[in-house]
N, C-alpha and C. Protein backbone atom coordinates (compact mmCIF):
# COMPACT_ATOMS: atom_id res chain seq x y z
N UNK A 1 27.34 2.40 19.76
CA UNK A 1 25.98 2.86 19.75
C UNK A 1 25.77 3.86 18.61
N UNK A 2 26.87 4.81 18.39
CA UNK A 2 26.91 5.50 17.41
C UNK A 2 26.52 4.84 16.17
N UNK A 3 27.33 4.23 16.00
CA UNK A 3 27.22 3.51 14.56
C UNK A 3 26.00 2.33 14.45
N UNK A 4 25.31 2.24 15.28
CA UNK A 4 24.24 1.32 15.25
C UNK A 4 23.31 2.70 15.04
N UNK A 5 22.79 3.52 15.54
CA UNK A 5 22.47 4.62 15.25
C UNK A 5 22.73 4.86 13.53
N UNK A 6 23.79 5.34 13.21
CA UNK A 6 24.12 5.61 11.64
C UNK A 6 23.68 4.68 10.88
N UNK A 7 23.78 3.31 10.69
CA UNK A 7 23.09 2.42 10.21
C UNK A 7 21.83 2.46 9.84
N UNK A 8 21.15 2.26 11.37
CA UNK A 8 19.67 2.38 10.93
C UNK A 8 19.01 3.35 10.76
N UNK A 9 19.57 5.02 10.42
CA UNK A 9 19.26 6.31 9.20
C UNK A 9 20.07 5.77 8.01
N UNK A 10 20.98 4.71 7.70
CA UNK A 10 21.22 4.79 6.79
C UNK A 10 20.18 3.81 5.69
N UNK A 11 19.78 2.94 6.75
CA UNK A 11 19.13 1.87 6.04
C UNK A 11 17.37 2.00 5.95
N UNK A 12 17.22 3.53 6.92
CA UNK A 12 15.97 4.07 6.90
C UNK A 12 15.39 4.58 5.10
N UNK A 13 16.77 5.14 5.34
CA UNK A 13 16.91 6.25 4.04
C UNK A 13 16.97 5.40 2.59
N UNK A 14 18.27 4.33 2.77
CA UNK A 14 17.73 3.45 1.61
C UNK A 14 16.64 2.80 1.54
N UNK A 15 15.97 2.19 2.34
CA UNK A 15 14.66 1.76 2.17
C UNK A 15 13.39 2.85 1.22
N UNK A 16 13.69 3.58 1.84
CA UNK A 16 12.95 5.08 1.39
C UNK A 16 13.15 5.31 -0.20
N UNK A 17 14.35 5.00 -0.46
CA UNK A 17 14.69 5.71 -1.94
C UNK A 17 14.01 4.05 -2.77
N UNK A 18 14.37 2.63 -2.10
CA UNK A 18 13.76 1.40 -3.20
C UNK A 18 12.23 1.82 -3.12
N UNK A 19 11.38 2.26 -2.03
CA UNK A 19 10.21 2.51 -2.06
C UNK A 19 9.97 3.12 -3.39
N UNK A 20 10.54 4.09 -3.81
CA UNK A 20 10.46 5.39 -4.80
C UNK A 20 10.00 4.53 -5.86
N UNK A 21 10.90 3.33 -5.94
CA UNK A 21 10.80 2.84 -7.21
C UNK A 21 9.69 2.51 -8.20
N UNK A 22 9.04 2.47 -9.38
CA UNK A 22 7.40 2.37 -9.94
C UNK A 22 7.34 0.57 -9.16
N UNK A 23 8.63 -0.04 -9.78
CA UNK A 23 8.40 -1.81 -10.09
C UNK A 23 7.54 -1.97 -8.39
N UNK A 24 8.76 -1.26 -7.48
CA UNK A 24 8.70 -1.92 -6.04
C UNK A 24 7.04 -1.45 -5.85
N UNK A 25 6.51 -0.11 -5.59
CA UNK A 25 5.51 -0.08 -5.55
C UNK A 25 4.52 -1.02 -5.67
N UNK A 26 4.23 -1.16 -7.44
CA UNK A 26 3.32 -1.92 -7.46
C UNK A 26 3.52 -3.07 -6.83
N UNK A 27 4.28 -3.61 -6.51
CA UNK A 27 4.50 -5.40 -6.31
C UNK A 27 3.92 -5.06 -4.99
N UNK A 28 4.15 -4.11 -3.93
CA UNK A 28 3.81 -3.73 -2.77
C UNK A 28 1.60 -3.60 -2.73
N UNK A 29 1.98 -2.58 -3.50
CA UNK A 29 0.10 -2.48 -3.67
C UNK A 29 -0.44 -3.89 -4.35
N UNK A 30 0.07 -4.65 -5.45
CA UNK A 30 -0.43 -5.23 -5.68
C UNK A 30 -0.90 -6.80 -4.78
N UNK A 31 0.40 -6.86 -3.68
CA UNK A 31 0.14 -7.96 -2.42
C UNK A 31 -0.46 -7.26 -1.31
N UNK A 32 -0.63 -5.85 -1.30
CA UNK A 32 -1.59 -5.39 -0.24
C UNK A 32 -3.41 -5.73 -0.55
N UNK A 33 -3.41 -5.07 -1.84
CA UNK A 33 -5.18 -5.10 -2.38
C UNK A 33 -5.38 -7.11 -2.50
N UNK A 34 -4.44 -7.77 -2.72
CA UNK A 34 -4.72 -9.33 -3.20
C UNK A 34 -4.99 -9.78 -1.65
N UNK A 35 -4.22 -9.25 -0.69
CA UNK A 35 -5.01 -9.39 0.78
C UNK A 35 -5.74 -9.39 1.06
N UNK A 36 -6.29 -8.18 0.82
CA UNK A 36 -7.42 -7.28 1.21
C UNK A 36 -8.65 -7.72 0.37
N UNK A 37 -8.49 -8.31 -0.85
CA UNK A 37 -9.46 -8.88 -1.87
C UNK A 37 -9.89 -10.23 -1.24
N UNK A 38 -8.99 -11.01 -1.03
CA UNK A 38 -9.19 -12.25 0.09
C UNK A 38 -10.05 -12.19 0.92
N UNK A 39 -9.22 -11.32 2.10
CA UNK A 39 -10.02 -10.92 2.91
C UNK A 39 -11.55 -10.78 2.69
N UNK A 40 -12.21 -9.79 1.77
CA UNK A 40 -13.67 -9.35 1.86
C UNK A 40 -13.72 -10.18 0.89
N UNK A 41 -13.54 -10.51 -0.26
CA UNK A 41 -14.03 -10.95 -1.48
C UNK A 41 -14.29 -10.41 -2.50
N UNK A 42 -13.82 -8.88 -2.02
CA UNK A 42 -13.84 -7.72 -3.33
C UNK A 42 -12.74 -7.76 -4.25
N UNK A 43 -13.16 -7.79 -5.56
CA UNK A 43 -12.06 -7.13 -6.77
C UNK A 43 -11.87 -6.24 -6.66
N UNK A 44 -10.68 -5.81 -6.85
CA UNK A 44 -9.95 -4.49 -6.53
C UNK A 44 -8.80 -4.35 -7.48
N UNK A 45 -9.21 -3.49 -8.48
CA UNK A 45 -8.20 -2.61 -9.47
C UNK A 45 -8.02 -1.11 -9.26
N UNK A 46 -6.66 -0.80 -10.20
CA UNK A 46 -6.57 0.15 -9.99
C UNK A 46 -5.34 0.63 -11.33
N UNK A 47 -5.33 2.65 -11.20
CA UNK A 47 -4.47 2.29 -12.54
C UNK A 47 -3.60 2.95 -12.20
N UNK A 48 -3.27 3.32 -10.98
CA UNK A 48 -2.09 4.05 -10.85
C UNK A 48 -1.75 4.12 -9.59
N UNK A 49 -0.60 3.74 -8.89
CA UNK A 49 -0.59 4.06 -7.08
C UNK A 49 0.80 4.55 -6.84
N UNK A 50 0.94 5.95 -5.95
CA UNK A 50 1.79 6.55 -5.59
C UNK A 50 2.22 6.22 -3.89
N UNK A 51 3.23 5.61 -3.82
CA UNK A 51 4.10 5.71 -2.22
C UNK A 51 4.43 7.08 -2.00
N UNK A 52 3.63 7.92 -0.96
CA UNK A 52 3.96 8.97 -0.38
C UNK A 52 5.09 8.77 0.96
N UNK A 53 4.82 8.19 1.75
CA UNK A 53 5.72 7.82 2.90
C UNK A 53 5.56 6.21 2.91
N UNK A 54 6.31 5.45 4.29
CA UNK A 54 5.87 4.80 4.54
C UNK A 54 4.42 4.22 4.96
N UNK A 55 3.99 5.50 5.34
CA UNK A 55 2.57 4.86 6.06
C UNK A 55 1.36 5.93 4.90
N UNK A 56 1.71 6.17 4.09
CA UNK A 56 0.78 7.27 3.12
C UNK A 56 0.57 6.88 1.44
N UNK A 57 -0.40 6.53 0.99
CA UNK A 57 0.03 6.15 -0.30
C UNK A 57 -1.59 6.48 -1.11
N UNK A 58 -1.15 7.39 -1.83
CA UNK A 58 -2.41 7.09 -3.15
C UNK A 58 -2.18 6.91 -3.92
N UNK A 59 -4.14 6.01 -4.29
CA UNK A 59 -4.39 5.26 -5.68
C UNK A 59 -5.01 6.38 -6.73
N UNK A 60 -4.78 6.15 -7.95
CA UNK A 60 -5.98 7.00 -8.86
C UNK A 60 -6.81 5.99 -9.64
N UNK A 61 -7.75 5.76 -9.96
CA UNK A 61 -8.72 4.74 -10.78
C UNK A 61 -8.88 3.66 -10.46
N UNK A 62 -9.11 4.10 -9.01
CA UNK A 62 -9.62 2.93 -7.80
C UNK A 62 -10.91 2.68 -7.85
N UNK A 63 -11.23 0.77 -8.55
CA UNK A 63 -12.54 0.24 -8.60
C UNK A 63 -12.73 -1.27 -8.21
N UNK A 64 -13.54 -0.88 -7.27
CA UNK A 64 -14.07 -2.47 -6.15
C UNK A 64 -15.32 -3.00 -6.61
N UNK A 65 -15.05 -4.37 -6.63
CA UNK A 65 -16.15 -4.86 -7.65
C UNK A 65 -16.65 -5.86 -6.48
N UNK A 66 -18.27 -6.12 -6.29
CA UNK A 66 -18.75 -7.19 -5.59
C UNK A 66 -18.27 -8.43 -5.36
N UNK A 67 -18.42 -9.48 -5.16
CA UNK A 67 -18.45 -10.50 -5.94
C UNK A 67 -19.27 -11.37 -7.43
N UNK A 68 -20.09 -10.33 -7.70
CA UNK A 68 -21.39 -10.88 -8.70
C UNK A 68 -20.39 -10.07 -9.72
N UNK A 69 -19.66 -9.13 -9.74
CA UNK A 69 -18.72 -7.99 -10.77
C UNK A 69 -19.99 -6.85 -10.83
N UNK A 70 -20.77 -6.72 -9.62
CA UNK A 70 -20.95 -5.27 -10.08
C UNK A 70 -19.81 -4.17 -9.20
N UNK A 71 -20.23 -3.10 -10.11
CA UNK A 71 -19.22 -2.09 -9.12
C UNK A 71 -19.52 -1.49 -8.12
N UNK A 72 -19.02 -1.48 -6.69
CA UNK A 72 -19.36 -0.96 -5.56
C UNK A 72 -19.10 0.33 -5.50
N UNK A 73 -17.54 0.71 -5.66
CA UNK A 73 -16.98 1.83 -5.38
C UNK A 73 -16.05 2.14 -6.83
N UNK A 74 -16.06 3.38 -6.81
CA UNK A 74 -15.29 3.88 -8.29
C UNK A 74 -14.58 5.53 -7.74
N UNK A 75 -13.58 5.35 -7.42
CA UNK A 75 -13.11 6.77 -6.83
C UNK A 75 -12.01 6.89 -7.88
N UNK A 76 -11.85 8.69 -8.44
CA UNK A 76 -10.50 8.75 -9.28
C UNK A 76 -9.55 9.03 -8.69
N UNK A 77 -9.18 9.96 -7.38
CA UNK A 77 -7.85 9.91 -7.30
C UNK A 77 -8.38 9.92 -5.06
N UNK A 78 -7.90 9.06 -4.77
CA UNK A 78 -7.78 8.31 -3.04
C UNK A 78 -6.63 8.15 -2.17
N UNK A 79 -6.95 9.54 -1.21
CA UNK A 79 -5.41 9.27 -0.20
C UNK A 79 -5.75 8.61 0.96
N UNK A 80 -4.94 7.68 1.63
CA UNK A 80 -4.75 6.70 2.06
C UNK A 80 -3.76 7.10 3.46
N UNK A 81 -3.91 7.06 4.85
CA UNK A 81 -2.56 7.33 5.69
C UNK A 81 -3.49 5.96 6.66
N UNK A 82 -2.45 5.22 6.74
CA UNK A 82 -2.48 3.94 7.75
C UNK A 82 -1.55 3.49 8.70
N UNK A 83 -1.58 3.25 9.53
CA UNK A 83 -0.66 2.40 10.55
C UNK A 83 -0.01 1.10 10.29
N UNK A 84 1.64 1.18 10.02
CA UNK A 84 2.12 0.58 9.25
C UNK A 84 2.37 -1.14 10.06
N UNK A 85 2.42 -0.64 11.50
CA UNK A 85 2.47 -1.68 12.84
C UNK A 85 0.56 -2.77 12.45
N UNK A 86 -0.08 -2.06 11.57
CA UNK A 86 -1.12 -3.03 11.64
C UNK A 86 -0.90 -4.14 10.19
N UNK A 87 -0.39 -3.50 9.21
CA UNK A 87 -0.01 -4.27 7.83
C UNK A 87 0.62 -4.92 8.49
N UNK A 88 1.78 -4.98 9.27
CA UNK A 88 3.35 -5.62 9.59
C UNK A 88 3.03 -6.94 10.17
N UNK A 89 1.92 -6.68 11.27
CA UNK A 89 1.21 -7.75 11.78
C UNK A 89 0.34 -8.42 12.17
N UNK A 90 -0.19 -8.06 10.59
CA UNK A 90 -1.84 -8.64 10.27
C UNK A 90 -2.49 -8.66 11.09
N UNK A 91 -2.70 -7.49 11.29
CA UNK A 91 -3.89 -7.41 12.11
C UNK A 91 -5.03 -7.09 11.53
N UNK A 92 -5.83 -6.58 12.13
CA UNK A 92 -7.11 -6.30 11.33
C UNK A 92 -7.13 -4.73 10.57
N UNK A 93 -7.65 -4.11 9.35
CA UNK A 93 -7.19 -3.41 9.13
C UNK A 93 -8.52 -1.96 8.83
N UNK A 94 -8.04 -1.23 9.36
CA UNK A 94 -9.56 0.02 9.68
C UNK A 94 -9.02 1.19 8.62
């Protein structure tokens, strides 16, 4: 039990440090917003996104475009804390 225990802080912790990474990030934000763009039908760029925790992450030069390309929303720097149990299994997302 011990060592099932140690494991999963160990594999908590590495997970934690690939998060850190710039590449992993984006690939992460960039299949979250391509969801989420689906989903509504909004374009969604951005020019910079920081992984704070697992469940915490801001964007800076966050801009959502209609579908016609006008711009809806234009925020420069957006913190973000979500429930990670709702990404995990698509659920609906608030």
């Amino acid at each position: 039990m011990l060592y099932s225990a140690y494991l999963f802080l160990v594999l908590l912790f590495l997970s934690f440090i690939l998060i850190q990474i710039p590449a992993v990030q984006s690939n992460l934000a960039n299949r979250i917003t391509s969801k989420f763009s689906k989903v509504s039908g909004f374009d969604i760029s951005y020019t910079d996104i920081y992984l704070v925790w697992y469940d915490r992450f801001e964007m800076k030069g966050l801009i959502i475009k209609d579908p016609e390309q006008n711009k809806m929303i234009e925020v420069g720097n957006l913190q973000v804390n979500f429930s990670l149990s709702t990404l995990l299994l698509d659920q609906n997302i608030n």
